[in-house]
N, C-alpha and C. Protein backbone atom coordinates (compact mmCIF):
# COMPACT_ATOMS: atom_id res chain seq x y z
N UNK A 1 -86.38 13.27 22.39
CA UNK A 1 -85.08 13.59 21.99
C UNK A 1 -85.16 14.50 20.77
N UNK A 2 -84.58 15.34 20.98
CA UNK A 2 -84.68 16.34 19.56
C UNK A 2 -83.26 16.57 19.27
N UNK A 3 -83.55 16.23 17.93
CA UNK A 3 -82.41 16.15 16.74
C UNK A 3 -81.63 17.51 16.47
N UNK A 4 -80.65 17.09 16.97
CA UNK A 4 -80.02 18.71 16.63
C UNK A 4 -79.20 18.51 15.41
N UNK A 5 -78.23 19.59 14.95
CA UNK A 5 -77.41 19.66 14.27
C UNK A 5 -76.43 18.54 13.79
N UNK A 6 -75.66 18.06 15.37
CA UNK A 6 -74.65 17.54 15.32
C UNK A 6 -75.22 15.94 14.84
N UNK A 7 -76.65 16.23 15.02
CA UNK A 7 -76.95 14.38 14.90
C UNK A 7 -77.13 14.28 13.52
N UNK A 8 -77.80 15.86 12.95
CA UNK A 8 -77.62 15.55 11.25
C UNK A 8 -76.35 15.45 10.05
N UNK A 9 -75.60 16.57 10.83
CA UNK A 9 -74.09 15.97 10.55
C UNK A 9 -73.33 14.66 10.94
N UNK A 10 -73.69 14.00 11.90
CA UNK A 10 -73.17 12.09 11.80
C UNK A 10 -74.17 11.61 11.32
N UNK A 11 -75.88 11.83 10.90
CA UNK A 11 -76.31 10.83 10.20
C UNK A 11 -75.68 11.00 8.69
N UNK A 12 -75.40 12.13 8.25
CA UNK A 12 -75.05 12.25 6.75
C UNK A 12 -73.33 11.99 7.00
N UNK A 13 -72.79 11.75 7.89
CA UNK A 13 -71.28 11.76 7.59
C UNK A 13 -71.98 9.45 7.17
N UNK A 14 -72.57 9.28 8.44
CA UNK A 14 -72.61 7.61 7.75
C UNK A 14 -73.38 7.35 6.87
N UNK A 15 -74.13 7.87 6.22
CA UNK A 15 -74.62 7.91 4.80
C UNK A 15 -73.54 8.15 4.31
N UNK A 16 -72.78 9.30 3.72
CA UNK A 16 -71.47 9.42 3.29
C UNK A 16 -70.94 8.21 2.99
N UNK A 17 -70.52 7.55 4.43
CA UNK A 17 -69.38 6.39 4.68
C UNK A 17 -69.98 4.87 4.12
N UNK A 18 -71.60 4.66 3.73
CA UNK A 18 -72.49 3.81 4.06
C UNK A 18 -72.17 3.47 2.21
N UNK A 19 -72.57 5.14 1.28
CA UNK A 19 -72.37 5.15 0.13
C UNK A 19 -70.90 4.97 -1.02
N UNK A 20 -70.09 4.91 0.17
CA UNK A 20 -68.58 5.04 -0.27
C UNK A 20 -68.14 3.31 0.16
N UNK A 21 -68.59 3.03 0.58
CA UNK A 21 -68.71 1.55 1.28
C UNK A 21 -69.42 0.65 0.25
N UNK A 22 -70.56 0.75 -0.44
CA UNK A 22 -71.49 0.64 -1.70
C UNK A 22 -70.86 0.58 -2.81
N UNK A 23 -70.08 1.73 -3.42
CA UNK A 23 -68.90 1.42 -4.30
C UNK A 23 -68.01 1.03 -4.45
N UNK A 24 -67.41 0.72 -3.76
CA UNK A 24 -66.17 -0.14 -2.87
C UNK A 24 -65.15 1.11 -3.07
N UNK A 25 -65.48 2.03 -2.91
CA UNK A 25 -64.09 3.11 -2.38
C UNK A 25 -62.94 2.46 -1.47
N UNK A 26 -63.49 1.87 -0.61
CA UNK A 26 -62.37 1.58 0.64
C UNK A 26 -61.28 0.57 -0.20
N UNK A 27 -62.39 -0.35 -1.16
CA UNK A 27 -61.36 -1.38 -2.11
C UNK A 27 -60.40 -0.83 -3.02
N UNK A 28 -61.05 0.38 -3.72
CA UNK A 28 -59.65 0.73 -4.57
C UNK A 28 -58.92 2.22 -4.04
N UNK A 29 -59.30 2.28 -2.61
CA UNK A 29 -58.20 3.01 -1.78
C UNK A 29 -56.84 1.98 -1.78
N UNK A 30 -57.51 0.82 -0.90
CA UNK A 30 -56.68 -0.13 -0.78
C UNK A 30 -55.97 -0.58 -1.67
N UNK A 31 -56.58 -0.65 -2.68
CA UNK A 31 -56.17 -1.30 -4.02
C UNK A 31 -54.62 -0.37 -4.34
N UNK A 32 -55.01 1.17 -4.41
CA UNK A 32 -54.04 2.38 -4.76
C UNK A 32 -52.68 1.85 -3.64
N UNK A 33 -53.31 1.89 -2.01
CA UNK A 33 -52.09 1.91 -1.38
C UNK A 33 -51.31 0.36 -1.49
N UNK A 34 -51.97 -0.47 -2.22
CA UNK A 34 -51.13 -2.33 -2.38
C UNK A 34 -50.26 -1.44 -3.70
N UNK A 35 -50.75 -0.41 -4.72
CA UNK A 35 -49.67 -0.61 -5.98
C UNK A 35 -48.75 0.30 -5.82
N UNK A 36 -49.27 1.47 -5.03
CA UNK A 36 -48.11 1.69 -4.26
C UNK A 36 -46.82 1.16 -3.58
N UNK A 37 -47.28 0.51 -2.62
CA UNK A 37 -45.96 -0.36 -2.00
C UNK A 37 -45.49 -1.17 -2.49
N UNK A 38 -46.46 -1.68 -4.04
CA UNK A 38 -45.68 -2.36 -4.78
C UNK A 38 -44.58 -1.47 -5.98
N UNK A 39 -44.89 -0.57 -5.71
CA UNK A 39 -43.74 0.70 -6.88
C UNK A 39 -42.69 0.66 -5.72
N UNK A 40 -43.28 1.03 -4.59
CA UNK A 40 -41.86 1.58 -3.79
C UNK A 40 -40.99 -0.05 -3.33
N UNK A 41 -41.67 -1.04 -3.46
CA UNK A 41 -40.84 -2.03 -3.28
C UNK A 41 -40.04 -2.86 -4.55
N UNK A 42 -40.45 -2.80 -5.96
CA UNK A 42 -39.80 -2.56 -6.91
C UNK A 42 -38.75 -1.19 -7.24
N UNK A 43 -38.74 -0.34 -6.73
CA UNK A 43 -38.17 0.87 -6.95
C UNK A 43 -36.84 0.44 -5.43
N UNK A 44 -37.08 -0.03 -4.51
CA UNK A 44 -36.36 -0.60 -3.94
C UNK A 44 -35.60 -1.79 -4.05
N UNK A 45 -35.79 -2.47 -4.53
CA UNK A 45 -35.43 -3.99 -5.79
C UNK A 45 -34.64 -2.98 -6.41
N UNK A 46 -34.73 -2.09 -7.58
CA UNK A 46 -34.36 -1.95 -8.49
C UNK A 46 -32.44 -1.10 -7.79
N UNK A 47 -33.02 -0.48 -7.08
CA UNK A 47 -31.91 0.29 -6.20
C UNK A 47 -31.01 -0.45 -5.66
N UNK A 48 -31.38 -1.82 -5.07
CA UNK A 48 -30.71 -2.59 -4.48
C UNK A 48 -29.88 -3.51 -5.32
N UNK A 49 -30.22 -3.79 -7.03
CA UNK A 49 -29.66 -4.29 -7.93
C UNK A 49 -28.84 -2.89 -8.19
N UNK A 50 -29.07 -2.00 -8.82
CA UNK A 50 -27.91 -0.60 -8.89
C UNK A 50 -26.80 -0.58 -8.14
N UNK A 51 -27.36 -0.72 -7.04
CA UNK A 51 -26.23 -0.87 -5.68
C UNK A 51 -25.30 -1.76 -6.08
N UNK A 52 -25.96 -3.24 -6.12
CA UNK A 52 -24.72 -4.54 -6.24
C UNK A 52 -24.01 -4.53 -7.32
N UNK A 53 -24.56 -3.61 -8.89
CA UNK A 53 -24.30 -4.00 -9.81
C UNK A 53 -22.93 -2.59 -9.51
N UNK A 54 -23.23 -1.45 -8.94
CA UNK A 54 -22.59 -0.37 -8.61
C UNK A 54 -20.82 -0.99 -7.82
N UNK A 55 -21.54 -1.54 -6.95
CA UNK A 55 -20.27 -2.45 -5.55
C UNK A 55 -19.34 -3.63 -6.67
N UNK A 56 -20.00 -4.06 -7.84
CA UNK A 56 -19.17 -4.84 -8.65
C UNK A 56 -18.39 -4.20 -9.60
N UNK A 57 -18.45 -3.20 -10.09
CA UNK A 57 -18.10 -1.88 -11.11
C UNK A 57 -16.97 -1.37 -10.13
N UNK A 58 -17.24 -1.20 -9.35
CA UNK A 58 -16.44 -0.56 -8.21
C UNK A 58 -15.43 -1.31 -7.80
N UNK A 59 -15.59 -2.57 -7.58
CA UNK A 59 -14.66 -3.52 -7.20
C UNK A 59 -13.75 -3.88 -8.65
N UNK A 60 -14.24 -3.88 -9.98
CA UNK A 60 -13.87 -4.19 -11.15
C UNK A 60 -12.52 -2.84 -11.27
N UNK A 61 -13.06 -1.79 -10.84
CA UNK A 61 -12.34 -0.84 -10.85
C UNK A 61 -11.23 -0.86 -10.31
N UNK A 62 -11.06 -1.02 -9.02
CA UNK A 62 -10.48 -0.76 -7.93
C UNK A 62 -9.53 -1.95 -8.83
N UNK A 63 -9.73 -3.67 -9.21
CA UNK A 63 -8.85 -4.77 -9.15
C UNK A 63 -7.87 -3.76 -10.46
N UNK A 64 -8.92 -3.54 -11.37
CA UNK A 64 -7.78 -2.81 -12.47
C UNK A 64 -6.62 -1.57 -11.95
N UNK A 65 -7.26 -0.73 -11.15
CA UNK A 65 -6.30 -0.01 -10.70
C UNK A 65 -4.68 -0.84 -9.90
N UNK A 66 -5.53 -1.83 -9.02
CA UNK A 66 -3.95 -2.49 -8.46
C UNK A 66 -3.50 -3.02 -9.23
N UNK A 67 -3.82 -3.43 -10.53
CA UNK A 67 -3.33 -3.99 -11.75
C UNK A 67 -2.07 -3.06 -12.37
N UNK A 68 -3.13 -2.12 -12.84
CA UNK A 68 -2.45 -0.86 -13.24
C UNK A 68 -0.92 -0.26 -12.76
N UNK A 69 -1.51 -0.19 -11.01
CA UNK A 69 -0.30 -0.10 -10.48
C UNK A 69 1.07 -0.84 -10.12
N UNK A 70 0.54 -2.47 -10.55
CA UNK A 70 1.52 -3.11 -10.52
C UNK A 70 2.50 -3.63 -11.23
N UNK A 71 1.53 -3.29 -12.68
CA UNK A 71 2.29 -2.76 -13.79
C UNK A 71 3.21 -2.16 -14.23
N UNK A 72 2.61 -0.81 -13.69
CA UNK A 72 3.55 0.46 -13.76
C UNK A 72 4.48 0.28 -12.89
N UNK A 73 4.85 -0.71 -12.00
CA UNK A 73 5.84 -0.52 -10.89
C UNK A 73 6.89 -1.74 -11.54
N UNK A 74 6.39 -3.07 -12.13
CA UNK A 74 7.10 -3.74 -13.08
C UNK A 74 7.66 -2.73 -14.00
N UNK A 75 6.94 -1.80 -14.48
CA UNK A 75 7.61 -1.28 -16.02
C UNK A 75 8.88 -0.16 -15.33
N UNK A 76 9.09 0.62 -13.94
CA UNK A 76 9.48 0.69 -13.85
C UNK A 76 10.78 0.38 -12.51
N UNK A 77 10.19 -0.94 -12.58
CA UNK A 77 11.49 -1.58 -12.18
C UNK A 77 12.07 -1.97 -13.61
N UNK A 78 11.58 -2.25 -14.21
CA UNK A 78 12.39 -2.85 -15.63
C UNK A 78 13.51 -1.56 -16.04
N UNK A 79 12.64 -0.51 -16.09
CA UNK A 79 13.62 0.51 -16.62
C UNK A 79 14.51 1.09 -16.08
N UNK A 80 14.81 0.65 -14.63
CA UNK A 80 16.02 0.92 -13.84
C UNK A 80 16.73 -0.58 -13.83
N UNK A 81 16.05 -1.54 -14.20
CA UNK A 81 17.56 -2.58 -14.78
C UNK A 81 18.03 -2.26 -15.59
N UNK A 82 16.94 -1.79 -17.01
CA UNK A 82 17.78 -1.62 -17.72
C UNK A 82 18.80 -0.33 -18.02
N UNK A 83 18.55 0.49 -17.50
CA UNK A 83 19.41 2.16 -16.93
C UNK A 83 20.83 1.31 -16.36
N UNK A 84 20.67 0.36 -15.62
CA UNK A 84 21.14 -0.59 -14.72
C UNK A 84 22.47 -1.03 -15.73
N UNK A 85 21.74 -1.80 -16.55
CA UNK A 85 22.61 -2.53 -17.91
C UNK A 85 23.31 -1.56 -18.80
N UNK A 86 22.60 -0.59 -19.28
CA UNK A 86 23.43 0.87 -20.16
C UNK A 86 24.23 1.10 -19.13
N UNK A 87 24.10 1.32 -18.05
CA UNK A 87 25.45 2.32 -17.58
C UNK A 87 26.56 0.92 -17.20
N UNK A 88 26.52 0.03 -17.33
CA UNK A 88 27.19 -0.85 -16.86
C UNK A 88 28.26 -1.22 -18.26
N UNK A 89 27.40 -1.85 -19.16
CA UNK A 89 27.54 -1.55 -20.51
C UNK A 89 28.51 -0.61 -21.27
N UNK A 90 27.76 0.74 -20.84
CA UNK A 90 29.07 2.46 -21.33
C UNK A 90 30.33 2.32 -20.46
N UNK A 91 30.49 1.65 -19.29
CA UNK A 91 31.47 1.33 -18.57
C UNK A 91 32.36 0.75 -19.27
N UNK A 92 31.72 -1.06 -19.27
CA UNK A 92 32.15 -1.78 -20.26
C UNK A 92 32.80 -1.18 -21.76
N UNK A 93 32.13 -0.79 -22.29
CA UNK A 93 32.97 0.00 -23.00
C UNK A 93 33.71 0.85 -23.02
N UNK A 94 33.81 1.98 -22.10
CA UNK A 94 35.07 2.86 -21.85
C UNK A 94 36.27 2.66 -21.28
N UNK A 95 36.05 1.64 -20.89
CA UNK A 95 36.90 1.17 -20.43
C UNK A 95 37.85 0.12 -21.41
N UNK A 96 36.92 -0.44 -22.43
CA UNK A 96 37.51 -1.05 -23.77
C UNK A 96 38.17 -0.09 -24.07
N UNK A 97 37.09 1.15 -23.92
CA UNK A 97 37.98 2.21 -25.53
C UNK A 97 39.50 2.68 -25.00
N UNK A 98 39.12 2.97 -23.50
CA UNK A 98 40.66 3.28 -22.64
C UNK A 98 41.87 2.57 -22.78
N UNK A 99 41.39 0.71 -22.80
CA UNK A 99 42.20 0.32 -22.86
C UNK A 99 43.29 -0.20 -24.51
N UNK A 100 42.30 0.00 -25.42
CA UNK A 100 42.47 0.41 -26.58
C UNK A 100 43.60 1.68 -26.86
N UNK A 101 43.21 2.45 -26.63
CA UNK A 101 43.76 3.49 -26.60
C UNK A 101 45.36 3.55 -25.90
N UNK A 102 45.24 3.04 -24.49
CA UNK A 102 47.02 2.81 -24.12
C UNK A 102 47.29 2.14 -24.70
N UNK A 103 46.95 0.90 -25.36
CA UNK A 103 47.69 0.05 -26.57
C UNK A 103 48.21 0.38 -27.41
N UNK A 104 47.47 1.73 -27.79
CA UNK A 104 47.97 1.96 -28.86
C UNK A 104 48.99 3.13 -28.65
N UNK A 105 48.62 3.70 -27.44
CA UNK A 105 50.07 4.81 -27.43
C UNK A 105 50.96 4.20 -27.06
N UNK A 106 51.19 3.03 -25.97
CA UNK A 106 51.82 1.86 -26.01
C UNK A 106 53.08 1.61 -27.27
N UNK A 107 52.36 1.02 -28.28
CA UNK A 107 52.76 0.59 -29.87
C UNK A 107 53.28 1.80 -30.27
N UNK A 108 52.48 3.00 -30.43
CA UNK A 108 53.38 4.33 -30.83
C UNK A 108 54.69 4.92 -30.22
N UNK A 109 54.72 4.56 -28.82
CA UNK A 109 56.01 4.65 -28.23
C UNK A 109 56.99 3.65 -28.52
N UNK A 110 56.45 2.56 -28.76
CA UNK A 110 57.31 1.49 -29.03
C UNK A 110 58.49 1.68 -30.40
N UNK A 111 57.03 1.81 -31.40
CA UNK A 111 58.04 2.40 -32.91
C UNK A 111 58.95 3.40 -32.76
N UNK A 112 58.36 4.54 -31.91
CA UNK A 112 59.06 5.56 -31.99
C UNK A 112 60.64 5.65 -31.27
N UNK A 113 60.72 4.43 -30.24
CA UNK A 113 61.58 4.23 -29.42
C UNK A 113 62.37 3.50 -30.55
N UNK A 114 62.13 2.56 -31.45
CA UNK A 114 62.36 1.50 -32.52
C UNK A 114 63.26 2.39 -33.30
N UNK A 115 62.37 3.26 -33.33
CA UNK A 115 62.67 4.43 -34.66
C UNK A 115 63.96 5.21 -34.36
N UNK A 116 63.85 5.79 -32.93
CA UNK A 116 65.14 6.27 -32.59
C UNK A 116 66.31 5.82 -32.39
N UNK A 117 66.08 4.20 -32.18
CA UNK A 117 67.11 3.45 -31.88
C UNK A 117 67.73 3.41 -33.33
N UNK A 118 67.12 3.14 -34.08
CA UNK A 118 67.53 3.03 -35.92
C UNK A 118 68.27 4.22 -36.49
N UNK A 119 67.73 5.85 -36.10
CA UNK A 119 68.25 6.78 -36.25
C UNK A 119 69.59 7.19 -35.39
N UNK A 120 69.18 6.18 -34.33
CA UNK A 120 70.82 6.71 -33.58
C UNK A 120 72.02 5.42 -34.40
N UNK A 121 71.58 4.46 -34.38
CA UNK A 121 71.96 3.77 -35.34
C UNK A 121 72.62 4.08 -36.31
N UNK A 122 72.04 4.40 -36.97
CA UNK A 122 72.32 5.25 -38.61
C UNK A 122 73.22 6.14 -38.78
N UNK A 123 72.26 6.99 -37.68
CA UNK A 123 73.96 8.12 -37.37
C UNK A 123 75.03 7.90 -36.53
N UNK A 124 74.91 6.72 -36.21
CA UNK A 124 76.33 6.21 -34.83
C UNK A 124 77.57 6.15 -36.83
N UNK A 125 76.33 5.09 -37.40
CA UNK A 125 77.28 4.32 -38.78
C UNK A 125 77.49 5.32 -39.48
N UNK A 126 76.82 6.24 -39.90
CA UNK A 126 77.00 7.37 -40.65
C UNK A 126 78.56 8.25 -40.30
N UNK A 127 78.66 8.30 -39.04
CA UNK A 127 79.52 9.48 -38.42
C UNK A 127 81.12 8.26 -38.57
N UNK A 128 80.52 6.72 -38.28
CA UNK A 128 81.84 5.97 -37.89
C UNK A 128 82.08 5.82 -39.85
N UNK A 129 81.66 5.78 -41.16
CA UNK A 129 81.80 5.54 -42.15
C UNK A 129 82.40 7.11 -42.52
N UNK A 130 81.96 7.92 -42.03
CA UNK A 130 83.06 9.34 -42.22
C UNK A 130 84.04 9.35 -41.01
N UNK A 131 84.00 8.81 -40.17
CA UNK A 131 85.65 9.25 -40.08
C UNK A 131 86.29 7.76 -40.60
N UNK A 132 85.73 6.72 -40.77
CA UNK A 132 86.92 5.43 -41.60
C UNK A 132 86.66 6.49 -42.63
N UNK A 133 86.49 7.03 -43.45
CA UNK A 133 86.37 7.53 -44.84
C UNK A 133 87.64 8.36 -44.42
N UNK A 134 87.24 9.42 -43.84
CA UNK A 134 88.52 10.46 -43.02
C UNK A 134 89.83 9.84 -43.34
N UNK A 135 89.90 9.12 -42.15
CA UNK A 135 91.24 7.99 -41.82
C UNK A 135 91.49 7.75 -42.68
N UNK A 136 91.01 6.79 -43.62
CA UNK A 136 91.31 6.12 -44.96
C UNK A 136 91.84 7.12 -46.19
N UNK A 137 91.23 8.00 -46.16
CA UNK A 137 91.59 9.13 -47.08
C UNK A 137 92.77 9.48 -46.85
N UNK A 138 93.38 9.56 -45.84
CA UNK A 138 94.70 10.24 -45.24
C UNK A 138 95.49 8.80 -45.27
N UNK A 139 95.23 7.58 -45.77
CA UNK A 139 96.01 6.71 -45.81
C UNK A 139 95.82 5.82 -47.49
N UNK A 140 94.85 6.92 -47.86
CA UNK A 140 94.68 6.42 -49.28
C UNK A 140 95.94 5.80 -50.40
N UNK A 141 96.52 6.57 -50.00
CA UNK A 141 98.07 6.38 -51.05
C UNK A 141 98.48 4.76 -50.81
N UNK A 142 98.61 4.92 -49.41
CA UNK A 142 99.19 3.79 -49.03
C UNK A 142 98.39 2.34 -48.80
N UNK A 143 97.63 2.18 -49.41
CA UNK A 143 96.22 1.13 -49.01
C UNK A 143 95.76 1.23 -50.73
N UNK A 144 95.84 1.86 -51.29
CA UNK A 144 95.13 1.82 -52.31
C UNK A 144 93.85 2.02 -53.09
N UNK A 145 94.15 3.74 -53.26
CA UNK A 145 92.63 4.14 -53.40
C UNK A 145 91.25 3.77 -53.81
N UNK A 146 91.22 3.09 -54.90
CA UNK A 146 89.81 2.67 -55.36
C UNK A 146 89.73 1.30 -54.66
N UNK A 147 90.21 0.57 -54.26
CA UNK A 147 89.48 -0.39 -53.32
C UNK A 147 89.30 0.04 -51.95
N UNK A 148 89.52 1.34 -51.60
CA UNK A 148 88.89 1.87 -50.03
C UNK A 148 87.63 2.46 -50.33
N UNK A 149 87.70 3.64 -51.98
CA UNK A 149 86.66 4.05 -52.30
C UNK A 149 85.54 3.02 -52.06
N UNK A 150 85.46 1.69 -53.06
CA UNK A 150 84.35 0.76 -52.75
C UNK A 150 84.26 0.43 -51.67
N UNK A 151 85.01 0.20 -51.00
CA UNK A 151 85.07 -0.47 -49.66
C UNK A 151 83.85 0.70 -48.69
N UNK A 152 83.82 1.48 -49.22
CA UNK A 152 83.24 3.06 -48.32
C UNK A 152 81.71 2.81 -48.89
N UNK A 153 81.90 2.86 -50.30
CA UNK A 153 80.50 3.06 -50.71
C UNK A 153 79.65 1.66 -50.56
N UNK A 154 80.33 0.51 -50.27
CA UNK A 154 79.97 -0.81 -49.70
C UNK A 154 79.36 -0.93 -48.44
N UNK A 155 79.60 -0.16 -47.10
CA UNK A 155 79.78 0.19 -46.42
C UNK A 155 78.51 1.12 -45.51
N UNK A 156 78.37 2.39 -46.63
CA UNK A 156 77.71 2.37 -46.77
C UNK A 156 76.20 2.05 -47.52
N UNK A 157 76.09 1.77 -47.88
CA UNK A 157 74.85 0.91 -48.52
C UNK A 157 74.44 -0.22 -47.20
N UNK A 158 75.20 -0.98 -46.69
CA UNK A 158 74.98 -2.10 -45.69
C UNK A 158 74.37 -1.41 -45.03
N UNK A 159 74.76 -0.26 -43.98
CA UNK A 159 74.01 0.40 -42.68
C UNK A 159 73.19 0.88 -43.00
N UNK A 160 72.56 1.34 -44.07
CA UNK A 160 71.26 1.85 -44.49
C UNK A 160 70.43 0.95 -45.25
């Protein structure tokens, strides 16, 4: 049998493999690919805590937002009661002030009606104390003047 090439290239590839085997290469190959899968399975751990701690942040979020919004929907329902109450309220009151107000033009018609009645009054007595004055004057002689005079200025003084 004669040794060719190819037989000296596989005796030196298992020498190679024989000497790498001797140092324990194959052990801290192995060794490399165990701390490996132990990075990528901590690095996976670690992702998978990110995640849950991520999905709780998220959920923390989300409860505050419907919070938020239910808030804001209290605050404004509140502020259309109370829009609710002011305009009800300015009612309430204009309707005071209205009725205030005919009361009082009410009362101002009243005096003034009061007032005219007094002035027609006055001048009904005024006009009837000049013509008894009239009359009387033209019968002065005979009646006796200075007790008609007082009688006049008596007379008047009463109706006013």
């Amino acid at each position: 049998m004669q040794l060719e090439a190819e037989h000296f290239v596989a005796l030196g590839f298992f020498i190679f493999l024989a000497v790498l085997a001797y140092f324990g290469v194959h052990r801290m190959l192995i060794d490399s690919l165990d701390a490996r899968i132990a990075g990528v399975k901590k690095e996976l751990d670690e992702a998978q805590k990110l995640r849950s701690e991520a999905q709780t942040l998220l959920a923390s979020f989300e409860q505050k937002r419907k919070d938020a919004e239910a808030e804001a929907a209290a605050i404004v329902a509140q502020a259309r009661q109370e829009a609710a109450n002011l305009a009800k309220e300015n009612q309430e009151r204009l309707a005071d002030f209205v009725a205030r107000r005919t009361k009082q033009a009410e009362d101002k018609i009243a005096i003034a009606e009061t007032q005219a009645a007094s002035d027609v009054r006055a001048a009904a007595a005024d006009a009837a104390v000049k013509a008894a004055e009239s009359v009387l004057k033209a019968d002065k002689a005979a009646v006796g003047g200075s007790l008609v005079d007082q009688g006049i200025k008596d007379i008047g003084r009463l109706v006013h």
